[in-house]
C-alpha atoms as a PDB file:
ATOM      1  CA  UNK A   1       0.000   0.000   0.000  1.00  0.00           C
ATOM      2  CA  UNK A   2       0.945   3.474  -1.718  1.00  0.00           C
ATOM      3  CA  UNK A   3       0.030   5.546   1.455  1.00  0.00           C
ATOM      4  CA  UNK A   4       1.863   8.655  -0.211  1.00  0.00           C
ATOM      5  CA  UNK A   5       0.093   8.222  -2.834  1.00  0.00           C
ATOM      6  CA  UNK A   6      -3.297   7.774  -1.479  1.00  0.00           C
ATOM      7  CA  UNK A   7      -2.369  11.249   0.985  1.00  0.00           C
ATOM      8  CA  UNK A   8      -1.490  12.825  -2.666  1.00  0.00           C
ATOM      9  CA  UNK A   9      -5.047  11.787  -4.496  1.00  0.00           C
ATOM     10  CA  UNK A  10      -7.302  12.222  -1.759  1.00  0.00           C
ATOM     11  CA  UNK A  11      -9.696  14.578  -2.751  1.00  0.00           C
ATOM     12  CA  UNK A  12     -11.764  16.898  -0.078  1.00  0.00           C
ATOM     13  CA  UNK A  13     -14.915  19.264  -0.615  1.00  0.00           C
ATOM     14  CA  UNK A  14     -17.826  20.497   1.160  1.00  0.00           C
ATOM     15  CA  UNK A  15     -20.979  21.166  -0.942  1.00  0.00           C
ATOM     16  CA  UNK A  16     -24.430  22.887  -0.402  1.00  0.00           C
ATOM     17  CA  UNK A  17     -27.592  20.925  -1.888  1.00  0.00           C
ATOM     18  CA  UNK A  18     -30.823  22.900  -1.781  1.00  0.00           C
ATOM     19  CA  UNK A  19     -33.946  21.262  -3.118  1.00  0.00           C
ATOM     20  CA  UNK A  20     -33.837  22.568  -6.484  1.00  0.00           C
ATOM     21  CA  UNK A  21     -30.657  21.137  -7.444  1.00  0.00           C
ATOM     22  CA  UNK A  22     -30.571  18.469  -9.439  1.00  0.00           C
ATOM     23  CA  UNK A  23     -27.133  16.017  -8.774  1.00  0.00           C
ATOM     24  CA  UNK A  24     -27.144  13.607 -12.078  1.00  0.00           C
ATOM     25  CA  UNK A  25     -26.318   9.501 -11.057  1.00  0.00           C
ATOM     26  CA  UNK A  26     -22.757   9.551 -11.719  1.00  0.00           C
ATOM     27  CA  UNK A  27     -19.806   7.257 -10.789  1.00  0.00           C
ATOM     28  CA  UNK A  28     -15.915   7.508  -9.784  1.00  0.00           C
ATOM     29  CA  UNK A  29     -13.720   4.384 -11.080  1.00  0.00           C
ATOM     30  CA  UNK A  30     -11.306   4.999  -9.184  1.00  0.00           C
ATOM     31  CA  UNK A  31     -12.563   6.710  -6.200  1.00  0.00           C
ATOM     32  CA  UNK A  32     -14.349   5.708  -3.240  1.00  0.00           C
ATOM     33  CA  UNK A  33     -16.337   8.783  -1.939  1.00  0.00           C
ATOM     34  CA  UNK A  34     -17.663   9.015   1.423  1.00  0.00           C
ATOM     35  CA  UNK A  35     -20.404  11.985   1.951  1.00  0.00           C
ATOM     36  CA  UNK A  36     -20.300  12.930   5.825  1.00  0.00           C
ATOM     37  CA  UNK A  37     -23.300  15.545   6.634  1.00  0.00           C
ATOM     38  CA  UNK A  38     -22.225  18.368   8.730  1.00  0.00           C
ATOM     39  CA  UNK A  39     -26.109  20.569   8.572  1.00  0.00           C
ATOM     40  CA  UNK A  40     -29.243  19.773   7.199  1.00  0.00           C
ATOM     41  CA  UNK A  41     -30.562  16.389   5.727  1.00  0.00           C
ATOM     42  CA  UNK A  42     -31.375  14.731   2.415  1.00  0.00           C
ATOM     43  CA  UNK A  43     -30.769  11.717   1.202  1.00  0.00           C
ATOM     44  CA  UNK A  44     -27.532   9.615  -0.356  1.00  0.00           C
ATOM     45  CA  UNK A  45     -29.196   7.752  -3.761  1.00  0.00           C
ATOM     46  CA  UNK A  46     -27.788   4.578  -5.271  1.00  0.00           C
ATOM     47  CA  UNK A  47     -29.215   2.656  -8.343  1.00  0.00           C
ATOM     48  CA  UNK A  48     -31.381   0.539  -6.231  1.00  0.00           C
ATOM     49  CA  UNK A  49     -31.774   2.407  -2.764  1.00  0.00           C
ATOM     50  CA  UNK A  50     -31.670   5.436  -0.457  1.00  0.00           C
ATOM     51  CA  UNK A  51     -29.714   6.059   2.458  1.00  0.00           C
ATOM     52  CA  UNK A  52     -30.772   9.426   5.350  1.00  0.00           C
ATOM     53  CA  UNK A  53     -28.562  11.244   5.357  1.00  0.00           C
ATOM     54  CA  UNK A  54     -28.563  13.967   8.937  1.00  0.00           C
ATOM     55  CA  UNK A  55     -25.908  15.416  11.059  1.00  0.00           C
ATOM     56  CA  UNK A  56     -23.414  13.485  12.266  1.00  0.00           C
ATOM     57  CA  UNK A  57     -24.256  10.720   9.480  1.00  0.00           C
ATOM     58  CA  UNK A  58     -22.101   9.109   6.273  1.00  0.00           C
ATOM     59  CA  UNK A  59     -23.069   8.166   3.310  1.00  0.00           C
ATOM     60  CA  UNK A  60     -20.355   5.722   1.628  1.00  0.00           C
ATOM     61  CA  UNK A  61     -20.243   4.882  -2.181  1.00  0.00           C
ATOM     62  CA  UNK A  62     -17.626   2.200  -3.382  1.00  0.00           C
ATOM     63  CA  UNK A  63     -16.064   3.157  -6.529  1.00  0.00           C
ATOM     64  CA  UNK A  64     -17.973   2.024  -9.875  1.00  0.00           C
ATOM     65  CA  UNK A  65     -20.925   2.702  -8.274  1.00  0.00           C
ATOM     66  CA  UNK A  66     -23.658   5.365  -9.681  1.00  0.00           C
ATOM     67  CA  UNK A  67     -24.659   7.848  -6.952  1.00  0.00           C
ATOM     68  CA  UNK A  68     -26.302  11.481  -6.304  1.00  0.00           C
ATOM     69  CA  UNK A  69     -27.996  13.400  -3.493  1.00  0.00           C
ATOM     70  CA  UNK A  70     -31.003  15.092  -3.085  1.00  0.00           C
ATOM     71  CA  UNK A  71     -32.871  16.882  -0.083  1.00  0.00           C
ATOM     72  CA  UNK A  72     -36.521  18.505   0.205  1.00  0.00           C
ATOM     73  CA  UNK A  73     -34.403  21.047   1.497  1.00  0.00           C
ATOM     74  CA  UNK A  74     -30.925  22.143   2.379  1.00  0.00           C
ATOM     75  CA  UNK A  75     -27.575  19.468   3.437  1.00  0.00           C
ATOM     76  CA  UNK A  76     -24.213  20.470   3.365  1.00  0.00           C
ATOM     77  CA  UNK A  77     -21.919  17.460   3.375  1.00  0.00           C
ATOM     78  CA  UNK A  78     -18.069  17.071   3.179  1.00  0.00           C
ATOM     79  CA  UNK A  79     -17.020  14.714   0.464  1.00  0.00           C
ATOM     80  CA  UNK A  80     -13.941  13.051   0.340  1.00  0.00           C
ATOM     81  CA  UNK A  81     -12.704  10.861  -2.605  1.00  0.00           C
ATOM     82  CA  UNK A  82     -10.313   8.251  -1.753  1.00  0.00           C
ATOM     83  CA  UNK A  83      -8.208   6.490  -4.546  1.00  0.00           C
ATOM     84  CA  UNK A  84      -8.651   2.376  -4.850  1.00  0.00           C
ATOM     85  CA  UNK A  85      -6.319   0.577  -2.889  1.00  0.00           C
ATOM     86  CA  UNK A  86      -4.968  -2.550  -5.421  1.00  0.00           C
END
């Protein structure tokens, strides 16, 4: 295990969803990304389910897999993506 290089490609944001945005299903294949909700609530979407998402609570998506988010109103989440360990 590369942990320079996993310290190097890790990937951190924070992002605001308000109910009119619209996140498309989309996928990192290479990425892991794990949502953690810091205010508000919504709701983590895979192909097949949906996972609550409020404070305090993560959200984890495996890489390959299609995802988005949604809320009936406002979450603010801190993403980080997290390169595949081979």
């Amino acid at each position: 295990m590369d942990l320079q290089n996993i310290k190097e490609n890790t990937v951190t944001n924070v992002y605001h969803i308000d109910s009119e945005r619209k996140v498309p299903l989309h996928k990192h294949d290479n990425h892991d990304e794990v949502f953690y909700c810091i205010k508000g609530s919504g709701f983590g979407i895979l192909e097949d389910k949906e996972i609550e998402l409020t404070v305090g609570k993560a959200f984890i998506v495996p890489a390959g897999v299609m995802h988005s988010m949604r809320t009936d109103d406002n979450i603010y989440v801190s993403s980080f993506l997290i390169p595949v360990v081979e």
